[in-house]
Each structure stands twice: as C-alpha cells, then as structure tokens.
Protein backbone atom coordinates (compact mmCIF):
# COMPACT_ATOMS: atom_id res chain seq x y z
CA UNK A 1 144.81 119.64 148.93
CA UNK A 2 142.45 122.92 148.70
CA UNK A 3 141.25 124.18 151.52
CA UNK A 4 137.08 125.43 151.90
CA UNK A 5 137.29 129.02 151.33
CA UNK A 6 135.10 130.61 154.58
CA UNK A 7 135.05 134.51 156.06
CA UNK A 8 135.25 134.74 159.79
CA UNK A 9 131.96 136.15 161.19
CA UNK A 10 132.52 138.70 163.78
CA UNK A 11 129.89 140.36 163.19
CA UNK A 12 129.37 144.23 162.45
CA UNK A 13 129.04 146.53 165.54
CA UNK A 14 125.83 148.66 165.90
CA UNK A 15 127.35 151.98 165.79
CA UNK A 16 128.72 150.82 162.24
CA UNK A 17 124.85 149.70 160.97
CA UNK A 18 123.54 153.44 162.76
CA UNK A 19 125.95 155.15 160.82
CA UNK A 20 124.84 153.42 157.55
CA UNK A 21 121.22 153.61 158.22
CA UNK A 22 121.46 157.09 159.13
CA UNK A 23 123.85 158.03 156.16
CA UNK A 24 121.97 161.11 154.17
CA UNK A 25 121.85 159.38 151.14
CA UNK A 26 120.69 156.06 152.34
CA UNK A 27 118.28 157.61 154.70
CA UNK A 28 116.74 160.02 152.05
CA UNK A 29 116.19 156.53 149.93
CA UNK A 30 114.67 154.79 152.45
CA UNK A 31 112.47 157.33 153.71
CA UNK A 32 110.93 158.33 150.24
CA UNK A 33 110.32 154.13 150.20
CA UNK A 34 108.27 154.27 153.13
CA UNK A 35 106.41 157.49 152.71
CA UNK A 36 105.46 156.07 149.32
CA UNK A 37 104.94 152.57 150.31
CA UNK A 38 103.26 153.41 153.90
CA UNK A 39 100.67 155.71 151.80
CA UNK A 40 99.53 152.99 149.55
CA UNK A 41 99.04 150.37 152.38
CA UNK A 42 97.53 152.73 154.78
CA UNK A 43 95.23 153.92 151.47
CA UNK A 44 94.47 150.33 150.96
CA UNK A 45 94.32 148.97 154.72
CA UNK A 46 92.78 151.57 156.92
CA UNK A 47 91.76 154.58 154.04
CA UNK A 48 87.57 153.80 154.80
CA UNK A 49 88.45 153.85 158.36
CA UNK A 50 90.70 156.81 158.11
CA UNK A 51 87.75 159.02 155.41
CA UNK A 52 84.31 158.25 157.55
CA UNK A 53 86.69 159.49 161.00
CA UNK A 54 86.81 156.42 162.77
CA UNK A 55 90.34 156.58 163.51
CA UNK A 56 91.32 154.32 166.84
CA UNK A 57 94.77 154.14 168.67
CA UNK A 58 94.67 150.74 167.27
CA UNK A 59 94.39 152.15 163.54
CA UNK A 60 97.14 154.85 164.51
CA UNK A 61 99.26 151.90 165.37
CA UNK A 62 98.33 150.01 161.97
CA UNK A 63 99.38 153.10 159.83
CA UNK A 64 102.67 153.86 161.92
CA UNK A 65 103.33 149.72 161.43
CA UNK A 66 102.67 150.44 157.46
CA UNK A 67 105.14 152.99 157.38
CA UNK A 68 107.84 151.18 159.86
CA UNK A 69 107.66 148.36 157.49
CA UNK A 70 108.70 149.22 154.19
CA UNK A 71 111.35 151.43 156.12
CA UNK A 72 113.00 148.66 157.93
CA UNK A 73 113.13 146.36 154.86
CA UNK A 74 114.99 148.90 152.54
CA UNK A 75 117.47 148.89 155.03
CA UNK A 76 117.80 145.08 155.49
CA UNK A 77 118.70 144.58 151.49
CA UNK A 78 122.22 146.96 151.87
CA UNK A 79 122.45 145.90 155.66
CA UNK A 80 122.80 141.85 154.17
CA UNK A 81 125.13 142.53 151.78
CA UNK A 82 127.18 144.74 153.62
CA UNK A 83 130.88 143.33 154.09
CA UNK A 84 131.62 143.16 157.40
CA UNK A 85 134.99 144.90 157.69
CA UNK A 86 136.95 142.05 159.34
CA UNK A 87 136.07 139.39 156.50
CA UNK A 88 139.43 137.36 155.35
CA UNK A 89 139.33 134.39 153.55
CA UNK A 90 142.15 132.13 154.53
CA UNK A 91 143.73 130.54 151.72
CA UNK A 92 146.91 128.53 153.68
C-alpha cells in the first residue's frame, strides 16, 4: 500500500529569509518594484494633495505605506516558494 507523500514543516529560520531578502540581486528587484509601483499609487492616491502642498503626517504615512507595499509583496512570491531546506518526503 502507497503511502501520502508529505514534507515535514519546520519552518525556515529568519536569518535564512533576511539573507534572501537582503540578497543584492533580489533586493535590487524588489526595490526598482516599489520605487516604480509606490510612484504610480502615490501619483494616483495622494499626487493633488502632494502638487497644491497640503502634505499631512497622515499623507507622509500613505505614500511610505504605497511604497512598503509593493516591496513586501515581491518578496512574498520567492519567500512562498522557497524550499525550506529540511523538506524530505518519506517514501517507506
């Protein structure tokens, strides 16, 4: 009789998910995402505001949130696929 095929989940330590996030490559990806992404939002969102100087700490908090955004989701796509070194798939 087969048995279900299923990778222990230990998890991946956060040193391991720094060191991709921070990885040169990676980073200079995700950053050029967000600049590029964070521009067009804060253009869209908060440009009137931004143009006629009405700027509030609540608008400086919008535009750092439109940049944060787009930043932490390029990282989530690699980070979920990312095989978690300790994965075995016990066949017996």
């Amino acid at each position: 009789m087969a048995r279900t095929i299923r990778p222990t989940r230990t998890g991946v330590g956060v040193w391991a998910v720094l060191a991709h996030v921070l990885h040169p490559a990676h980073l200079r990806r995700t950053v050029t995402i967000a600049l590029v992404v964070g521009t067009l939002l804060t253009l869209a969102n908060q440009g009137d505001v931004l143009l006629a100087g009405q700027a509030t700490a609540a608008t400086v908090l919008k535009v750092a949130t439109n940049y944060l955004t787009p930043f932490a989701v390029s990282n989530l796509g690699p980070l979920s696929v990312r095989p978690t070194p300790s994965a075995a798939t016990d066949l017996t």
